[in-house]
C-alpha atoms as a PDB file:
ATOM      1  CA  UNK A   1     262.851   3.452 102.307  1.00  0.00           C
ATOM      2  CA  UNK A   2     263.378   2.736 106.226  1.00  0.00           C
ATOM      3  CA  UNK A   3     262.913  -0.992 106.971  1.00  0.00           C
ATOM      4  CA  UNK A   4     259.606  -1.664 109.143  1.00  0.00           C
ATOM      5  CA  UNK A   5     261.337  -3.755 112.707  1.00  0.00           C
ATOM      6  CA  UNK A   6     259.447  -6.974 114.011  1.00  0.00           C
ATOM      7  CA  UNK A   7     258.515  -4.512 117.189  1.00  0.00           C
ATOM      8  CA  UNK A   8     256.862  -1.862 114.900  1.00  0.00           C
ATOM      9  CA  UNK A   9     254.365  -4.361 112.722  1.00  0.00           C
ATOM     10  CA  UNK A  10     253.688  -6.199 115.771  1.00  0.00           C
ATOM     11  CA  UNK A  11     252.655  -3.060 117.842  1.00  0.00           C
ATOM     12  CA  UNK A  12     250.995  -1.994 114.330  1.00  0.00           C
ATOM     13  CA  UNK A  13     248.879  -5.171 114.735  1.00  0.00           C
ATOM     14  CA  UNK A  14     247.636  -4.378 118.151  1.00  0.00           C
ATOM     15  CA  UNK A  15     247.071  -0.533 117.568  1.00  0.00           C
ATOM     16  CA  UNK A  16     243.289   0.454 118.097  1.00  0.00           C
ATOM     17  CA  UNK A  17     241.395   1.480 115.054  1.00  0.00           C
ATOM     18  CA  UNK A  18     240.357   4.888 114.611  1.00  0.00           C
ATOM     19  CA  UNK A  19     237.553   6.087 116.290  1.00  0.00           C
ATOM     20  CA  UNK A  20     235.673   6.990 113.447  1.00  0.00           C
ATOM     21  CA  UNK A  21     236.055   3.238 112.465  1.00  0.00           C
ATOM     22  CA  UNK A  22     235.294   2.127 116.139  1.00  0.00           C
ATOM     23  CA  UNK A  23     231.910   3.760 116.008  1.00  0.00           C
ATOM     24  CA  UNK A  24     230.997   2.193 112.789  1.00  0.00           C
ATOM     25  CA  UNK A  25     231.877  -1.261 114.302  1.00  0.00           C
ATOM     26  CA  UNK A  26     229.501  -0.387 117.448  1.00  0.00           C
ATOM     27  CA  UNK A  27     227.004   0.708 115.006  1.00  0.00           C
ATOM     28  CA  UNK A  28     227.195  -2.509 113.023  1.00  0.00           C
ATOM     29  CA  UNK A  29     227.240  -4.852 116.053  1.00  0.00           C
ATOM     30  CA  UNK A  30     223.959  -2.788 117.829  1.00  0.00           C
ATOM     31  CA  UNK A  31     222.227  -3.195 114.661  1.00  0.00           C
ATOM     32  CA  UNK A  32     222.486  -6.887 113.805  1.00  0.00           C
ATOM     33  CA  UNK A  33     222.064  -7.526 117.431  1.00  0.00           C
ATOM     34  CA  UNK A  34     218.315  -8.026 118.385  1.00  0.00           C
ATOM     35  CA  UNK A  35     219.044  -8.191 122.315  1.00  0.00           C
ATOM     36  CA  UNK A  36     220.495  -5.133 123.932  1.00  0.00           C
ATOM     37  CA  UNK A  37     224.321  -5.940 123.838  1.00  0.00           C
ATOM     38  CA  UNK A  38     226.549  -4.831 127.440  1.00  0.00           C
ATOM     39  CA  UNK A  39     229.885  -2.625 126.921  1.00  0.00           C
ATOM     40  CA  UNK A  40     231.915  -5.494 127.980  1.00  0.00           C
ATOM     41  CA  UNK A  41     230.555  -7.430 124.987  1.00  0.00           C
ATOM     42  CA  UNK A  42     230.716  -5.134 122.521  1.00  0.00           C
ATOM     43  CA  UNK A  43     234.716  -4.508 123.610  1.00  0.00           C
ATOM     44  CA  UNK A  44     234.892  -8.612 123.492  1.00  0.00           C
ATOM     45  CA  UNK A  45     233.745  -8.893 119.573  1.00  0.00           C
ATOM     46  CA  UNK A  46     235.945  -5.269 118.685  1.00  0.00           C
ATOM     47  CA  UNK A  47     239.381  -5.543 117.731  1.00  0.00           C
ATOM     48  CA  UNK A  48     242.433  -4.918 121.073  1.00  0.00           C
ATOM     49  CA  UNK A  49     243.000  -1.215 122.502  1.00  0.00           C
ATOM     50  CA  UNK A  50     239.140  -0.318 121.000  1.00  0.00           C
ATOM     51  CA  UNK A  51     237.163   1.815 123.675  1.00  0.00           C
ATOM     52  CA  UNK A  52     233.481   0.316 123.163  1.00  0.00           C
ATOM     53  CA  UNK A  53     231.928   3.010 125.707  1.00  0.00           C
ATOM     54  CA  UNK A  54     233.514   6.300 123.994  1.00  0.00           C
ATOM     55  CA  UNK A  55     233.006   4.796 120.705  1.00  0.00           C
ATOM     56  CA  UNK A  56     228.645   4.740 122.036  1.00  0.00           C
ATOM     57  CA  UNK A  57     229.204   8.208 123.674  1.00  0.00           C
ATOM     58  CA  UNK A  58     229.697   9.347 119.663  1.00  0.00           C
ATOM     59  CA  UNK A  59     227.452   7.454 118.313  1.00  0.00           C
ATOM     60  CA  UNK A  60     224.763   7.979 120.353  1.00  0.00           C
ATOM     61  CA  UNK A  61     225.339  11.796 119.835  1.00  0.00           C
ATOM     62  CA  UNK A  62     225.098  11.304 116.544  1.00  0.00           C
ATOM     63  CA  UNK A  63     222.023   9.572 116.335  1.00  0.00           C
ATOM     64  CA  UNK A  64     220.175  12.403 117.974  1.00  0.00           C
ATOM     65  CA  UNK A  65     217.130  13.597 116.215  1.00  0.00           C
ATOM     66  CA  UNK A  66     217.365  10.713 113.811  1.00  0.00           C
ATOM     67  CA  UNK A  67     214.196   8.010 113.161  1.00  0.00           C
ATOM     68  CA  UNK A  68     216.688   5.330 115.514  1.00  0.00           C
ATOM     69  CA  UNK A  69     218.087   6.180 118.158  1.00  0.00           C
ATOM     70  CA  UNK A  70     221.227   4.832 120.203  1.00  0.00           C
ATOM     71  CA  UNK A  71     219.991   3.711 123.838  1.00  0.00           C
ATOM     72  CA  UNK A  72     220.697   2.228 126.941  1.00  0.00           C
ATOM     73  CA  UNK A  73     218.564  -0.578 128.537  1.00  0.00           C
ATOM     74  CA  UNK A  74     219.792  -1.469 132.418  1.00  0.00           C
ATOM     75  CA  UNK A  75     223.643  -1.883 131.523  1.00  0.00           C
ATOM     76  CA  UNK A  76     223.114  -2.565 127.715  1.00  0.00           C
ATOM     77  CA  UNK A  77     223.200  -1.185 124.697  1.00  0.00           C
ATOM     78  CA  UNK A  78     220.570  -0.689 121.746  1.00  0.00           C
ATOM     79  CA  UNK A  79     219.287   0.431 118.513  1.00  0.00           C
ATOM     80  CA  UNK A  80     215.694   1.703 118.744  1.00  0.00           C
ATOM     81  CA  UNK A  81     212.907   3.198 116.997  1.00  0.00           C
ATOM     82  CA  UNK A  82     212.766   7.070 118.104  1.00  0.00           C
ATOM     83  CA  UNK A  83     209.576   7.065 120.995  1.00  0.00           C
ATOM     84  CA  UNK A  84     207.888   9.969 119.203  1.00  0.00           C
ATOM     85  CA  UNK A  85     207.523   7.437 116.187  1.00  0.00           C
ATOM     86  CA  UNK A  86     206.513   4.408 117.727  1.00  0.00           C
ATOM     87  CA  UNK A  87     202.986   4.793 116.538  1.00  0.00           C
ATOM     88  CA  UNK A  88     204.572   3.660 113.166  1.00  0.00           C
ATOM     89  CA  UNK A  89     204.881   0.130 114.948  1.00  0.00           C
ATOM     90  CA  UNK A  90     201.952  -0.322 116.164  1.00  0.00           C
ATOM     91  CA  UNK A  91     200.756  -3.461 115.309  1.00  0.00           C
ATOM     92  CA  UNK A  92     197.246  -3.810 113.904  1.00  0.00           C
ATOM     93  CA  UNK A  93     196.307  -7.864 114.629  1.00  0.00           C
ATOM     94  CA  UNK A  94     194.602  -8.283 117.623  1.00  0.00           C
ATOM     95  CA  UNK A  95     196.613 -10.011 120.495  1.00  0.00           C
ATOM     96  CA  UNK A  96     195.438 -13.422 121.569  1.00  0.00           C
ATOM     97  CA  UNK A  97     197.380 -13.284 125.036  1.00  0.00           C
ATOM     98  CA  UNK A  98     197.059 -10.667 126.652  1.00  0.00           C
ATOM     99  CA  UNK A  99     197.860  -9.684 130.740  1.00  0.00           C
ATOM    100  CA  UNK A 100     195.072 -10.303 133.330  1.00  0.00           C
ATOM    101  CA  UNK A 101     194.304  -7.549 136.350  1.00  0.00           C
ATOM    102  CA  UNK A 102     196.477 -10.200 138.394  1.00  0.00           C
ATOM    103  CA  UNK A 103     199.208  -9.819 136.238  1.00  0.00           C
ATOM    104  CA  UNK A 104     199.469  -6.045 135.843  1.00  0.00           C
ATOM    105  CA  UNK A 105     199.147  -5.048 139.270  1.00  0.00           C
ATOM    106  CA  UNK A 106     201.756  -7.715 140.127  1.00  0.00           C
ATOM    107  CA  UNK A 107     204.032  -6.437 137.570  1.00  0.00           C
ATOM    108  CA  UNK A 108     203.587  -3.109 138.637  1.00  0.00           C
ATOM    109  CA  UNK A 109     203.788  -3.869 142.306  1.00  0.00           C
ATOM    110  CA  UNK A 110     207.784  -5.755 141.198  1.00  0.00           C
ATOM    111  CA  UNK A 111     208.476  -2.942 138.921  1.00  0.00           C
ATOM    112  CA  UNK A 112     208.178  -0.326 141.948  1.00  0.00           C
ATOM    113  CA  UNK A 113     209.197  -2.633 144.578  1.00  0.00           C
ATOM    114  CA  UNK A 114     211.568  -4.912 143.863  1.00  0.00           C
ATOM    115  CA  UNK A 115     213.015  -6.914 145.012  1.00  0.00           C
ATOM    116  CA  UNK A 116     209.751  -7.435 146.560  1.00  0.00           C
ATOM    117  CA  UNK A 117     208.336 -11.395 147.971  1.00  0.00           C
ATOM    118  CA  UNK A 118     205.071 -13.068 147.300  1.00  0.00           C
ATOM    119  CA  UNK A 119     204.048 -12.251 150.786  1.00  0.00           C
ATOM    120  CA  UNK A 120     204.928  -8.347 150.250  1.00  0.00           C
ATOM    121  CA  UNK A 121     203.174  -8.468 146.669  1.00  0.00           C
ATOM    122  CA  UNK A 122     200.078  -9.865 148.480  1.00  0.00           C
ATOM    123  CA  UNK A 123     200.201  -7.606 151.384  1.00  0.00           C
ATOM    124  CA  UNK A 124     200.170  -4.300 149.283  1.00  0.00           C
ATOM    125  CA  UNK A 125     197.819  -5.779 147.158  1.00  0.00           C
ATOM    126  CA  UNK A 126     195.558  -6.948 149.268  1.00  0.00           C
ATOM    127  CA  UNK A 127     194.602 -10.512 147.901  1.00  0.00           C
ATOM    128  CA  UNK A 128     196.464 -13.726 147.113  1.00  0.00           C
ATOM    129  CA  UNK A 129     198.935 -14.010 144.144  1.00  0.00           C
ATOM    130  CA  UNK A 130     198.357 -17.261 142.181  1.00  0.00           C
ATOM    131  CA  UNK A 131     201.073 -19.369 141.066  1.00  0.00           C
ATOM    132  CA  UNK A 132     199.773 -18.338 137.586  1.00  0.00           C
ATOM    133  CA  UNK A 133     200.046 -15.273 137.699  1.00  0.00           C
ATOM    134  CA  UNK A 134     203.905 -15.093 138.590  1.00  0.00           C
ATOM    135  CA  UNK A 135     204.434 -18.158 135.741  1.00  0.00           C
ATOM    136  CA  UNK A 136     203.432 -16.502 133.056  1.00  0.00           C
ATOM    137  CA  UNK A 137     205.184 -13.006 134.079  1.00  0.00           C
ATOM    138  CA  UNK A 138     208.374 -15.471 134.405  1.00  0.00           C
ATOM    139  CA  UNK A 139     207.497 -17.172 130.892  1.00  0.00           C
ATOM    140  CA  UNK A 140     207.342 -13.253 129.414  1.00  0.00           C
ATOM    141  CA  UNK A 141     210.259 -13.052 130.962  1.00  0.00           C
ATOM    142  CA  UNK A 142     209.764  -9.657 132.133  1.00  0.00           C
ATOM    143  CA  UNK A 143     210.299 -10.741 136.038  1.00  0.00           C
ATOM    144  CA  UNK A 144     212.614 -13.254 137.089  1.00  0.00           C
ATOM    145  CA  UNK A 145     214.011 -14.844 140.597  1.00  0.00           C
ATOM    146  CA  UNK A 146     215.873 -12.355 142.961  1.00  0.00           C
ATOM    147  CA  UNK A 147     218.113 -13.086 145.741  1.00  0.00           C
ATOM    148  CA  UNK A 148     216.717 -15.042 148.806  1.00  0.00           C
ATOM    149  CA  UNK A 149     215.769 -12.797 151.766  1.00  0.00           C
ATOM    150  CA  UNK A 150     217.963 -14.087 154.660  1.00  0.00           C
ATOM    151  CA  UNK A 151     214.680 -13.984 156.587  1.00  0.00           C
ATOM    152  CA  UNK A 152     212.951 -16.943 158.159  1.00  0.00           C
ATOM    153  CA  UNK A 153     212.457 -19.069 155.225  1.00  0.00           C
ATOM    154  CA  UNK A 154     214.590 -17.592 153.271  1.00  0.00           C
ATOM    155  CA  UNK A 155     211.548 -16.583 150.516  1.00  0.00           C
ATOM    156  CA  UNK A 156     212.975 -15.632 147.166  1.00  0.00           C
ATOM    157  CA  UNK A 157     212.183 -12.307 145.869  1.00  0.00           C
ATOM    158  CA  UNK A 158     211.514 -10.954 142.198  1.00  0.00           C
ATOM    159  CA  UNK A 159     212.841  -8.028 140.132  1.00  0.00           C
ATOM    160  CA  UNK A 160     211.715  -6.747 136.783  1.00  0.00           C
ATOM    161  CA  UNK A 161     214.404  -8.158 133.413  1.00  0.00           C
ATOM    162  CA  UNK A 162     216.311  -6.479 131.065  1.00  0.00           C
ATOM    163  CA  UNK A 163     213.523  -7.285 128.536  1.00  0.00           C
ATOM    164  CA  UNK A 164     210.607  -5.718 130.180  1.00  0.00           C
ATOM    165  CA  UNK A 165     213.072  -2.398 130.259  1.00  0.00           C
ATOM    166  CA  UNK A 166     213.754  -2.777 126.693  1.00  0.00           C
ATOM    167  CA  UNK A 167     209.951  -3.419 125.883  1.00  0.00           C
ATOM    168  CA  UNK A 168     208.944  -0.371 127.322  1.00  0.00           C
ATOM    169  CA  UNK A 169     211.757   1.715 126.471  1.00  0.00           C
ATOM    170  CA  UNK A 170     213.136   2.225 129.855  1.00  0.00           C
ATOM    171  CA  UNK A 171     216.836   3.039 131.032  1.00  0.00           C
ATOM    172  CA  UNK A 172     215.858   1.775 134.410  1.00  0.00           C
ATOM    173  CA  UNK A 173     213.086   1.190 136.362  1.00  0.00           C
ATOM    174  CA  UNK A 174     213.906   4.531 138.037  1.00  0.00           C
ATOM    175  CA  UNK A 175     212.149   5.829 134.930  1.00  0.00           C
ATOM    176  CA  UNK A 176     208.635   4.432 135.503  1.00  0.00           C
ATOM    177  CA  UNK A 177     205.948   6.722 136.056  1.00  0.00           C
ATOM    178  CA  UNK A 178     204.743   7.495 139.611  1.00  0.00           C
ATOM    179  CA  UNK A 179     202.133   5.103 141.238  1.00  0.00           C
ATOM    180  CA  UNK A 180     199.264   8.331 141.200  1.00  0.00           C
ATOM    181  CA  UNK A 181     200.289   8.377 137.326  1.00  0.00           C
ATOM    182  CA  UNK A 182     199.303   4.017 137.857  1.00  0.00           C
ATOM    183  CA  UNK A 183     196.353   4.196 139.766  1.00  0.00           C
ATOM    184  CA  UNK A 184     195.240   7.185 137.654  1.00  0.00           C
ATOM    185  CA  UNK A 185     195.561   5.000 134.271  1.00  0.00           C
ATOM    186  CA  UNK A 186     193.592   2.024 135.967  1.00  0.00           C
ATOM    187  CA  UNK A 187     196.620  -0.097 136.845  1.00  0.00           C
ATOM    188  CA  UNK A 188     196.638  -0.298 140.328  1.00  0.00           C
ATOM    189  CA  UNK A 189     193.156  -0.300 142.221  1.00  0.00           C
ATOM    190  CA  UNK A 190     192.602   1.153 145.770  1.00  0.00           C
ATOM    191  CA  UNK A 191     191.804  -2.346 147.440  1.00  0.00           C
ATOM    192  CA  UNK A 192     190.109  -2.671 151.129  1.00  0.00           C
ATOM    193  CA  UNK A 193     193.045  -3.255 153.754  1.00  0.00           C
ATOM    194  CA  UNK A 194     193.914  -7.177 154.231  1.00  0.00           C
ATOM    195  CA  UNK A 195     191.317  -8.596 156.969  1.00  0.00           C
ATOM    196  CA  UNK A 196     188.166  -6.251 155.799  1.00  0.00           C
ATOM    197  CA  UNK A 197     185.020  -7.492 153.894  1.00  0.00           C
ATOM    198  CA  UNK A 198     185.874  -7.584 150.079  1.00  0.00           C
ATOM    199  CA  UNK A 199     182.653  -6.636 147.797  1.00  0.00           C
ATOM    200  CA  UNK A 200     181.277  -9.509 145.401  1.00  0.00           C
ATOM    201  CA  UNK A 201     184.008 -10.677 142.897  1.00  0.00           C
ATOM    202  CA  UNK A 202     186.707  -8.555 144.882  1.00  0.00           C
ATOM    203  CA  UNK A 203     189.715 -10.609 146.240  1.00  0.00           C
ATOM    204  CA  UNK A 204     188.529 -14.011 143.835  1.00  0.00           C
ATOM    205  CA  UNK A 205     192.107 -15.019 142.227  1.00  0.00           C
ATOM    206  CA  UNK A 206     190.368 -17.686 139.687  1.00  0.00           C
ATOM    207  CA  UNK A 207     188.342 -14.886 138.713  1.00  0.00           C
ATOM    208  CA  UNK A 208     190.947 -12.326 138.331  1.00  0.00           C
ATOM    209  CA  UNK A 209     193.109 -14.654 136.285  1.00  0.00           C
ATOM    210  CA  UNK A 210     190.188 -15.468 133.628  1.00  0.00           C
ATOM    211  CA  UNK A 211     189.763 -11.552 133.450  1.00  0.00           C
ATOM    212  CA  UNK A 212     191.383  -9.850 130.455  1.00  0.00           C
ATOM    213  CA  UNK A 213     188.904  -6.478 129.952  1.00  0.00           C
ATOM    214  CA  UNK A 214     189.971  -2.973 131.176  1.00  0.00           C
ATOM    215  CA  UNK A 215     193.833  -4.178 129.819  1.00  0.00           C
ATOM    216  CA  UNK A 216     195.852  -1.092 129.818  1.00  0.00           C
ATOM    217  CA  UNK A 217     197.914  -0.287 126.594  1.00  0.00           C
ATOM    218  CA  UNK A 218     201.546   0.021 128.444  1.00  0.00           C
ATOM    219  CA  UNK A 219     201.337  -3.618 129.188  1.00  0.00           C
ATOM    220  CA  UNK A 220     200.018  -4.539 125.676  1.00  0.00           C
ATOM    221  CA  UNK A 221     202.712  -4.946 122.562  1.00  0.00           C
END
């Protein structure tokens, strides 16, 4: 029997595991995991010399076609329910808070735009943005503070989270439909450029924040 040297246990202990074994580790840690969880994190729990990202490329592959799938979310990682099964989710209580017109077309207007200022979001929209509106998207957290704009004032700007990809199933916001496909589905409204007459109701923010009829189901859980 040859004698095991100091060098060959202690390059034994920092050998990576197979990959077979690194994919079940990935699959272990994505499952557990409610939030999407980045490469770097995943490579951070695993044991030295594992390859987190080759050990997803596998996985993910071999999730195909099953009722969970392995996606990404911005520069995460996830487990989720297949899309063509998500009706199996739905849930059937009725939601007490749900998003006013304010808040979907200023979601929208981030989501396509960002990063995008108050002033912008008003000017495309045509009315005033209440402070409201933009709390409660923050308290969602499905927007949150951009960089400043080194502009006069230096206004901050917004951008669309991690969770409100992961909530809709989104890779990026590159993958949101087109604004025709918005307007089409009653999300975006064809308002009367800034400075014209707006009809009765049009343009009031109080009352657009107290409306919640017409809600559209992609911003509803």
């Amino acid at each position: 029997m040859t004698d095991t040297t100091e060098s060959e246990i202690e390059e034994s202990l920092f050998e990576a595991p197979p990959m077979g074994e690194q994919e079940r580790m990935v699959e272990a840690i994505l499952f557990a995991t409610a939030e999407p969880v980045t490469v770097k994190e995943l490579n951070d729990r695993m044991p030295h010399g594992a390859d987190a990202a080759e050990a997803l490329v596998h996985l993910r592959k071999r999730y195909e076609g099953r009722g969970v799938n392995v996606v990404k979310v911005g520069d995460a990682w996830a487990i989720r329910t297949a899309p063509d099964l998500g009706f199996l989710m739905q849930k059937e209580t009725v939601e007490t808070r749900k998003l006013s017109r304010a808040a979907i077309e200023t979601l929208a207007i981030i989501a396509y735009h960002q990063p995008v200022t108050r002033a912008e979001i008003e000017e495309i929209r045509g009315v005033s943005v209440s402070r409201g509106t933009v709390d409660q998207l923050l308290e969602m957290e499905w927007i949150r503070f951009g960089r400043r704009r080194m502009t006069p004032g230096r206004p901050v700007t917004f951008v669309v989270t991690q969770d409100f990809l992961d909530h809709f199933g989104l890779e990026s916001a590159r993958d949101l439909p087109g604004l025709k496909e918005l307007r089409a589905a009653g999300l975006l409204e064809n308002r009367p450029p800034p400075g014209t007459v707006p009809q009765l109701g049009e343009g009031d923010v109080d009352a657009e924040e107290e409306t919640e009829e017409g809600q559209s189901e992609l911003f509803e859980d």
